[in-house]
N, C-alpha and C. Protein backbone atom coordinates (compact mmCIF):
# COMPACT_ATOMS: atom_id res chain seq x y z
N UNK A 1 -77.02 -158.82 -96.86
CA UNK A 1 -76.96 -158.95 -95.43
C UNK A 1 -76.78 -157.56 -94.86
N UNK A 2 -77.76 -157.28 -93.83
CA UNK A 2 -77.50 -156.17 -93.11
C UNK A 2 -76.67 -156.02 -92.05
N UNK A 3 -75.80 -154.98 -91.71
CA UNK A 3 -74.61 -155.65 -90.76
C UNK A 3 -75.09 -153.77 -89.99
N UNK A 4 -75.56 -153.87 -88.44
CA UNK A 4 -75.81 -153.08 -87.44
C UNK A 4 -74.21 -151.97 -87.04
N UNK A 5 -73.91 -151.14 -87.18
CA UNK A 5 -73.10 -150.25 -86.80
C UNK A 5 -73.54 -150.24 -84.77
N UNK A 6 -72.24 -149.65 -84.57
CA UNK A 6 -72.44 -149.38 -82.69
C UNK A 6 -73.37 -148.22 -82.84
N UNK A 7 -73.01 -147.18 -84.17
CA UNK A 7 -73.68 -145.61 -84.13
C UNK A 7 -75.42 -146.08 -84.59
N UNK A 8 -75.98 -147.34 -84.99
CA UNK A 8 -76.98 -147.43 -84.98
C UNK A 8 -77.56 -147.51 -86.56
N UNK A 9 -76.83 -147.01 -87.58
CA UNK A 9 -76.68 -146.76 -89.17
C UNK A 9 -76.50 -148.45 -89.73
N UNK A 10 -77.37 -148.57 -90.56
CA UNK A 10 -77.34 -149.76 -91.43
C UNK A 10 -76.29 -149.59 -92.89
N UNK A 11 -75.63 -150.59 -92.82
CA UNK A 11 -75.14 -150.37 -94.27
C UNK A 11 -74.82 -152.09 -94.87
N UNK A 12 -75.23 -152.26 -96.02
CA UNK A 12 -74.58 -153.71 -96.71
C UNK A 12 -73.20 -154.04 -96.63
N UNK A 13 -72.91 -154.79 -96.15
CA UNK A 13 -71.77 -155.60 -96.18
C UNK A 13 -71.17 -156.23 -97.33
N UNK A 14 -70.91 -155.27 -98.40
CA UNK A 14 -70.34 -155.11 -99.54
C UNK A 14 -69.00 -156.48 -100.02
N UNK A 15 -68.60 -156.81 -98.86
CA UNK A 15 -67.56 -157.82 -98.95
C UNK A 15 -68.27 -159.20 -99.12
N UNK A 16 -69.31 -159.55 -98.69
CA UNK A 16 -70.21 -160.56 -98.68
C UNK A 16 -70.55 -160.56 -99.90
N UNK A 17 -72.03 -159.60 -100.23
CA UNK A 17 -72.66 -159.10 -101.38
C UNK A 17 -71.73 -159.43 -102.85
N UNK A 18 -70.14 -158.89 -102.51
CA UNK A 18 -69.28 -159.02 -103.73
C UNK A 18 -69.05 -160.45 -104.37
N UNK A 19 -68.80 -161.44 -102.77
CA UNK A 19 -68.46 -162.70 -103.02
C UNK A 19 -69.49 -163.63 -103.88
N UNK A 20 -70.63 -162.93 -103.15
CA UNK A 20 -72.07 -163.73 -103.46
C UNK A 20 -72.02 -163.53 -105.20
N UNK A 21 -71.64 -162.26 -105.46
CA UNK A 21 -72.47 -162.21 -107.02
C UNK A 21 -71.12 -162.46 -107.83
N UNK A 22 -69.73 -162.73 -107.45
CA UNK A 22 -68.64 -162.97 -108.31
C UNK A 22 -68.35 -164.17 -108.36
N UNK A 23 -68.48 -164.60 -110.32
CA UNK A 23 -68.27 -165.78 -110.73
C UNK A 23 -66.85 -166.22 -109.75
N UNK A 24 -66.82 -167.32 -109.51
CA UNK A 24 -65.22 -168.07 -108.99
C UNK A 24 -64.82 -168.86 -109.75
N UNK A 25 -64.00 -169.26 -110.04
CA UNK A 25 -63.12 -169.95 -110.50
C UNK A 25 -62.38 -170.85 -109.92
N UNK A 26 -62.75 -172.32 -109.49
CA UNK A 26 -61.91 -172.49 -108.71
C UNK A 26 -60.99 -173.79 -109.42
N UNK A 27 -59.68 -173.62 -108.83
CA UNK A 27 -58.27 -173.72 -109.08
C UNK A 27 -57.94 -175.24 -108.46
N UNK A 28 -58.42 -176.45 -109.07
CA UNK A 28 -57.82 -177.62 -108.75
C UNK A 28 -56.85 -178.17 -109.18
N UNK A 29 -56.07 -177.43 -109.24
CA UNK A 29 -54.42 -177.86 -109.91
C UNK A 29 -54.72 -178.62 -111.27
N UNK A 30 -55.45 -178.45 -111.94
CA UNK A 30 -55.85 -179.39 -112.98
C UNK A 30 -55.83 -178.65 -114.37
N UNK A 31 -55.10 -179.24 -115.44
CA UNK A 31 -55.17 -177.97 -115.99
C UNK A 31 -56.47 -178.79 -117.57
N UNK A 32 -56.46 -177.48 -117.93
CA UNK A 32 -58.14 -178.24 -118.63
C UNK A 32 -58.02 -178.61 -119.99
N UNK A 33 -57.04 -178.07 -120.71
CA UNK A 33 -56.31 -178.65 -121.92
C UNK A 33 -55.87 -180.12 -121.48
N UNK A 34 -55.21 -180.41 -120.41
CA UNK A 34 -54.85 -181.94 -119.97
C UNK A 34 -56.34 -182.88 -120.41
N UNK A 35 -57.38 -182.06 -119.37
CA UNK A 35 -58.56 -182.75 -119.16
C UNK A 35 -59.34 -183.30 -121.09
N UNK A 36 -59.01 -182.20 -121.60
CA UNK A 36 -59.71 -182.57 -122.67
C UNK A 36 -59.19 -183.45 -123.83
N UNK A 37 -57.68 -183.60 -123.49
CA UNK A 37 -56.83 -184.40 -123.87
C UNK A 37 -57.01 -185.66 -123.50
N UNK A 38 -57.27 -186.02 -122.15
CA UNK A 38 -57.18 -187.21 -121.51
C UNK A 38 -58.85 -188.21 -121.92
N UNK A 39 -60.02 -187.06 -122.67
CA UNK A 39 -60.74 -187.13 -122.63
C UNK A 39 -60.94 -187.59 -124.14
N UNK A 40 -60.23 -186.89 -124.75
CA UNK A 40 -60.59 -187.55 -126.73
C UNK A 40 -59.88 -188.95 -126.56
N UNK A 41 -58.17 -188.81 -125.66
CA UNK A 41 -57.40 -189.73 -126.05
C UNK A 41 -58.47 -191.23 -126.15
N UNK A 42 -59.59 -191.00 -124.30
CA UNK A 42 -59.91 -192.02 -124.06
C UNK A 42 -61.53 -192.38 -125.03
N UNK A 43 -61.97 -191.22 -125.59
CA UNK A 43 -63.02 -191.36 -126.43
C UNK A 43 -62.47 -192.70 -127.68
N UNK A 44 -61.09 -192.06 -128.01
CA UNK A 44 -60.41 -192.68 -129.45
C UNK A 44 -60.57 -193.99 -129.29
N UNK A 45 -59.66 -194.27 -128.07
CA UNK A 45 -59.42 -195.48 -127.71
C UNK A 45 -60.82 -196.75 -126.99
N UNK A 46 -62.54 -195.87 -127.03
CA UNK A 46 -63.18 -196.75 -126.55
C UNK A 46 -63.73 -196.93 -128.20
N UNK A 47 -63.97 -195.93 -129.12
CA UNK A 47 -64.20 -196.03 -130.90
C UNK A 47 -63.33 -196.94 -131.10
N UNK A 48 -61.82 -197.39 -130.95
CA UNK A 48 -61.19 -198.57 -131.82
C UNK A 48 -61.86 -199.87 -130.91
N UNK A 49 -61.81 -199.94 -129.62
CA UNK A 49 -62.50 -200.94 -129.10
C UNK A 49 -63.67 -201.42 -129.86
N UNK A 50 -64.88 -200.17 -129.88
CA UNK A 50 -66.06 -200.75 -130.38
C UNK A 50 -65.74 -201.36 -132.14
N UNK A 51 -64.94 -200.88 -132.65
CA UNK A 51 -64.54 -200.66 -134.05
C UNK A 51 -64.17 -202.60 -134.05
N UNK A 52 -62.99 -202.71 -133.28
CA UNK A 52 -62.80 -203.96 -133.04
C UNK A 52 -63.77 -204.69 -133.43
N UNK A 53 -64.98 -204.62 -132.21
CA UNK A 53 -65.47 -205.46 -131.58
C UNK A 53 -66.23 -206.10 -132.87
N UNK A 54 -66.91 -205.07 -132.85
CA UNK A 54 -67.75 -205.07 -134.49
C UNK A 54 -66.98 -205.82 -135.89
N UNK A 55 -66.19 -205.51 -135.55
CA UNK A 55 -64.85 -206.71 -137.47
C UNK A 55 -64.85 -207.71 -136.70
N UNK A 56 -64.32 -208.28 -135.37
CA UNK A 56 -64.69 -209.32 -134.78
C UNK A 56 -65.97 -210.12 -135.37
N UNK A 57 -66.95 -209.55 -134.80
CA UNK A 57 -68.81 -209.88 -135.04
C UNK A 57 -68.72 -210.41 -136.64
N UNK A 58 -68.40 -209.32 -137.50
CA UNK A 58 -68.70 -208.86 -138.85
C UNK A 58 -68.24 -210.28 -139.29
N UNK A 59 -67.09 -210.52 -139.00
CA UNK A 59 -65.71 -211.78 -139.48
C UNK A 59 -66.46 -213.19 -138.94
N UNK A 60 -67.05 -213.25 -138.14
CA UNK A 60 -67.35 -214.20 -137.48
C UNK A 60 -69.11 -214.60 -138.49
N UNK A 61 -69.88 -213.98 -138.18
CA UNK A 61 -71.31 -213.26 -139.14
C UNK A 61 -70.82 -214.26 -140.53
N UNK A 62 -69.88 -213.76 -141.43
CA UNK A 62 -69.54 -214.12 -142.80
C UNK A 62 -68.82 -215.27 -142.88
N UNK A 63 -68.91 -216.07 -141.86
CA UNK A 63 -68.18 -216.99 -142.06
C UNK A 63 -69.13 -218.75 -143.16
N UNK A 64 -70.42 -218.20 -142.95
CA UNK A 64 -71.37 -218.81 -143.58
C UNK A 64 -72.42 -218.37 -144.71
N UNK A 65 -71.97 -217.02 -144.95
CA UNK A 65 -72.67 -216.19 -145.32
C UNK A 65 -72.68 -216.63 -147.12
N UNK A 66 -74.46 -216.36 -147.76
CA UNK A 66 -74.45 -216.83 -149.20
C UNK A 66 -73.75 -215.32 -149.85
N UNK A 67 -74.10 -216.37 -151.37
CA UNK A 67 -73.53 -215.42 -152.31
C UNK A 67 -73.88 -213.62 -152.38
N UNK A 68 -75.23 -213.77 -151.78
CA UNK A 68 -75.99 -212.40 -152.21
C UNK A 68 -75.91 -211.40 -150.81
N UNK A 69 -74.81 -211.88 -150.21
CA UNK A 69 -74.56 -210.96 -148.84
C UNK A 69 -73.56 -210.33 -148.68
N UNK A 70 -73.74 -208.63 -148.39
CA UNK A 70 -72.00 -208.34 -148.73
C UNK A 70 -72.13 -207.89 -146.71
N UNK A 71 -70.71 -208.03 -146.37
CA UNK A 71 -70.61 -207.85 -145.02
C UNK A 71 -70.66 -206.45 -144.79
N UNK A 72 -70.34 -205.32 -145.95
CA UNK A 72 -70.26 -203.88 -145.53
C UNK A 72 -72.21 -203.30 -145.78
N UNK A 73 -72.75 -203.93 -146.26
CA UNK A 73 -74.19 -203.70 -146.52
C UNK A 73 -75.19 -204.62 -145.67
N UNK A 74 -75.90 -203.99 -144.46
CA UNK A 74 -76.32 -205.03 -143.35
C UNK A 74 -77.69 -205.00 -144.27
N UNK A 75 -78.31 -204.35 -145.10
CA UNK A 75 -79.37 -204.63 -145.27
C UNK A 75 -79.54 -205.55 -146.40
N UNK A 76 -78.44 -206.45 -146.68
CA UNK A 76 -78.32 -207.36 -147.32
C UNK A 76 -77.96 -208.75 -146.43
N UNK A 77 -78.10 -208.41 -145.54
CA UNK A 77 -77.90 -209.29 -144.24
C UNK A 77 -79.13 -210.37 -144.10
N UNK A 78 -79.19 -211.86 -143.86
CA UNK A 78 -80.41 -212.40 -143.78
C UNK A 78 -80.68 -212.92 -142.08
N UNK A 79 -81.55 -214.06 -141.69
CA UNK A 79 -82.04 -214.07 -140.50
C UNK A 79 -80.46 -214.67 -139.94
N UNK A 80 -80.15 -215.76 -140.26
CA UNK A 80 -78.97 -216.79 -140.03
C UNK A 80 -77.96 -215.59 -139.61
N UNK A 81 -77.74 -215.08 -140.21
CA UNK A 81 -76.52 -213.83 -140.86
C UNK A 81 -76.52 -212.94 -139.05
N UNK A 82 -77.82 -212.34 -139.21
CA UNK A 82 -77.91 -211.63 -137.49
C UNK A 82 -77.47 -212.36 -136.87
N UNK A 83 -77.90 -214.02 -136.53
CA UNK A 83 -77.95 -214.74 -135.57
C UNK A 83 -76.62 -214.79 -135.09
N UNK A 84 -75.64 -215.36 -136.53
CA UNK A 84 -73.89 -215.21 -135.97
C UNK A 84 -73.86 -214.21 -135.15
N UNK A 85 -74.03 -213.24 -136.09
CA UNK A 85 -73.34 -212.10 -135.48
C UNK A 85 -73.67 -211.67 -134.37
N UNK A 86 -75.08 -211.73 -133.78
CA UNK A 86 -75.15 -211.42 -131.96
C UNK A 86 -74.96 -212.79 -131.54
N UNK A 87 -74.63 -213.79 -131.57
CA UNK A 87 -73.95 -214.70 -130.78
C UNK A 87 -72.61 -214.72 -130.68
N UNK A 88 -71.79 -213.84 -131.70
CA UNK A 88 -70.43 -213.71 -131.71
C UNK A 88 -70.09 -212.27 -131.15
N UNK A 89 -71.31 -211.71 -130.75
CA UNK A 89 -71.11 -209.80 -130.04
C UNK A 89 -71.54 -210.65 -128.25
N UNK A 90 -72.43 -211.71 -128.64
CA UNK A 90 -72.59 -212.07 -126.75
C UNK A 90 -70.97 -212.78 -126.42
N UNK A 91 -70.48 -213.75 -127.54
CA UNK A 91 -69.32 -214.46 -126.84
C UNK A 91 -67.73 -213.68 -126.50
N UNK A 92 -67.56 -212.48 -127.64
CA UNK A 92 -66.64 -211.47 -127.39
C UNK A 92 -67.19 -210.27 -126.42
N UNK A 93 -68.28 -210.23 -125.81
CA UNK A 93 -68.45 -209.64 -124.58
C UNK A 93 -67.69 -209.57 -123.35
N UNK A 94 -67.26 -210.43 -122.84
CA UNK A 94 -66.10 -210.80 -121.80
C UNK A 94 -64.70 -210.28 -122.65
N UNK A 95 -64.31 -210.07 -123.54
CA UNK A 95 -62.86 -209.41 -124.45
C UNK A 95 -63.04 -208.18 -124.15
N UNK A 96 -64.39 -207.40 -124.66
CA UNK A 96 -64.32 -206.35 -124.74
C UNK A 96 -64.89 -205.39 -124.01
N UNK A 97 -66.04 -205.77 -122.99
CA UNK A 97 -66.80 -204.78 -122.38
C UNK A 97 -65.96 -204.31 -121.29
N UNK A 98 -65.48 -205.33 -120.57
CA UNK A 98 -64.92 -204.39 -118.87
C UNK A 98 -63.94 -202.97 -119.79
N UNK A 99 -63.46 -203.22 -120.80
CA UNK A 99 -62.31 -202.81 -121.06
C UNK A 99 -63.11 -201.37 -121.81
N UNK A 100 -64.13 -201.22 -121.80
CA UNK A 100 -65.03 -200.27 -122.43
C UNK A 100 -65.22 -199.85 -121.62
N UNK A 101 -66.57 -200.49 -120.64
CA UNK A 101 -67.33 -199.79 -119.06
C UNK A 101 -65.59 -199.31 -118.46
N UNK A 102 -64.59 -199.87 -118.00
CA UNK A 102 -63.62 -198.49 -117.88
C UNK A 102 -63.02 -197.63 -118.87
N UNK A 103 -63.12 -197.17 -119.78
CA UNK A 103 -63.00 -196.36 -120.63
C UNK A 103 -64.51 -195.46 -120.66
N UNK A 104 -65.77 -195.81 -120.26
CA UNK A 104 -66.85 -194.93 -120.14
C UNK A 104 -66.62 -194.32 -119.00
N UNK A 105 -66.29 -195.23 -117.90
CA UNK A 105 -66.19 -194.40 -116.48
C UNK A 105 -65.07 -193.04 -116.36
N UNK A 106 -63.84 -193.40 -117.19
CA UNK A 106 -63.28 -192.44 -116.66
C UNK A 106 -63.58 -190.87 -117.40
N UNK A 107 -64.06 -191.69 -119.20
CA UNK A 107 -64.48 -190.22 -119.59
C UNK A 107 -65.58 -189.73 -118.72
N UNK A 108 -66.60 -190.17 -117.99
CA UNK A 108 -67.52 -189.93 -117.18
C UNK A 108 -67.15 -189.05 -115.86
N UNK A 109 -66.06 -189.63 -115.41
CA UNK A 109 -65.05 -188.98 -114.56
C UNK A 109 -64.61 -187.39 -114.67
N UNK A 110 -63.68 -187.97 -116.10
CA UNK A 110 -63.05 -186.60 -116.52
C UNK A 110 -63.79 -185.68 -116.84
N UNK A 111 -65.23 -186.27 -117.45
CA UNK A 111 -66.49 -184.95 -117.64
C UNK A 111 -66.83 -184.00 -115.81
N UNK A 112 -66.64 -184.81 -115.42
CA UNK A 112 -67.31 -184.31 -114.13
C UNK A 112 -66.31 -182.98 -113.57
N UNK A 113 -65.23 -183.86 -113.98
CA UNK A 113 -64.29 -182.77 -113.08
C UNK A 113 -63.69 -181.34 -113.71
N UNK A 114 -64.32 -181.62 -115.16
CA UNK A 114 -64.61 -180.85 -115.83
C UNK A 114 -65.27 -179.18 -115.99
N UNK A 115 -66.83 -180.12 -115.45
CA UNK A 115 -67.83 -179.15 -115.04
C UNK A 115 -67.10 -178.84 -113.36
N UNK A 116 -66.41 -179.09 -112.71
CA UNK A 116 -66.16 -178.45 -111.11
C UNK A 116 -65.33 -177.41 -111.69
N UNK A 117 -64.48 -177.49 -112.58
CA UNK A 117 -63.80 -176.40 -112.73
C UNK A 117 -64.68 -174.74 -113.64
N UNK A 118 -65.06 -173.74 -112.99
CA UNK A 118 -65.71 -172.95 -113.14
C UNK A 118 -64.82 -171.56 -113.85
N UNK A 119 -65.01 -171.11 -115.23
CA UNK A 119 -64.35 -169.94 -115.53
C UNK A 119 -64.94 -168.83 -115.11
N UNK A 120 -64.17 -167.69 -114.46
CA UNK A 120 -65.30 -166.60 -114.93
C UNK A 120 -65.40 -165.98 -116.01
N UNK A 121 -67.09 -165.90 -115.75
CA UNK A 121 -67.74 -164.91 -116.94
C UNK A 121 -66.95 -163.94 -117.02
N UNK A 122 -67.18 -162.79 -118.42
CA UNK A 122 -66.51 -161.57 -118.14
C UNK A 122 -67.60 -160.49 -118.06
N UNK A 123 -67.22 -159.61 -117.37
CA UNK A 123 -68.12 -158.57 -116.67
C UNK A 123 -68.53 -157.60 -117.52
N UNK A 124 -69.65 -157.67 -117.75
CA UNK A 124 -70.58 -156.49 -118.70
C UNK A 124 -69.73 -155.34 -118.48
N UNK A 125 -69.94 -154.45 -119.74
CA UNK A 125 -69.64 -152.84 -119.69
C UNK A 125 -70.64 -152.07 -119.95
């Protein structure tokens, strides 16, 4: 930005120019070790959910299951065998999803507020 003197002399407005090209940092009382804390805690806690959900399914799946099916090997799994098991992932849907979709939202959240908080770079030599 060019800023006009009374004597008629142009000079940059160095205070502007400075602001413009210096990383900021800005300071939402938030501190970012919290953030990334608040952020595994809630990662952990949507993995035991899904972890759940799934031995739920798995338990439910084997409850008819033949001799030649092991529950930790799905590719020993037959047609019947799927069928439990996504009819027992649709009926534990209502247990477990709201309780997930908020556990996605807030890590979704906490990502965001994440990226607002800006470090500065450090300045070439």
């Amino acid at each position: 930005m060019t800023h006009l003197s009374r004597g008629g002399d142009t000079r940059l407005t160095s205070s502007l120019i400075t602001r413009a090209t210096t990383p900021v940092r800005l300071h939402l009382g938030i501190d970012r070790l919290q953030l990334r804390d608040a952020i595994a805690s809630r990662r952990a806690a949507l993995a035991a959910l899904e972890t759940a959900m799934v031995a739920a399914c798995e338990q439910e799946a084997a409850r008819a299951a033949g001799p030649n099916v092991r529950i930790d090997d799905r590719t020993t799994w037959n047609r019947p065998m799927w069928d439990r098991y996504l009819a027992a992932a649709a009926d534990h849907e209502p247990d477990y999803m709201p309780r997930m979709l908020r556990l996605l939202g807030e890590i979704d959240r906490f990502e965001r507020i994440m990226a607002l908080t800006v470090v500065p770079e450090a300045k070439a030599t």
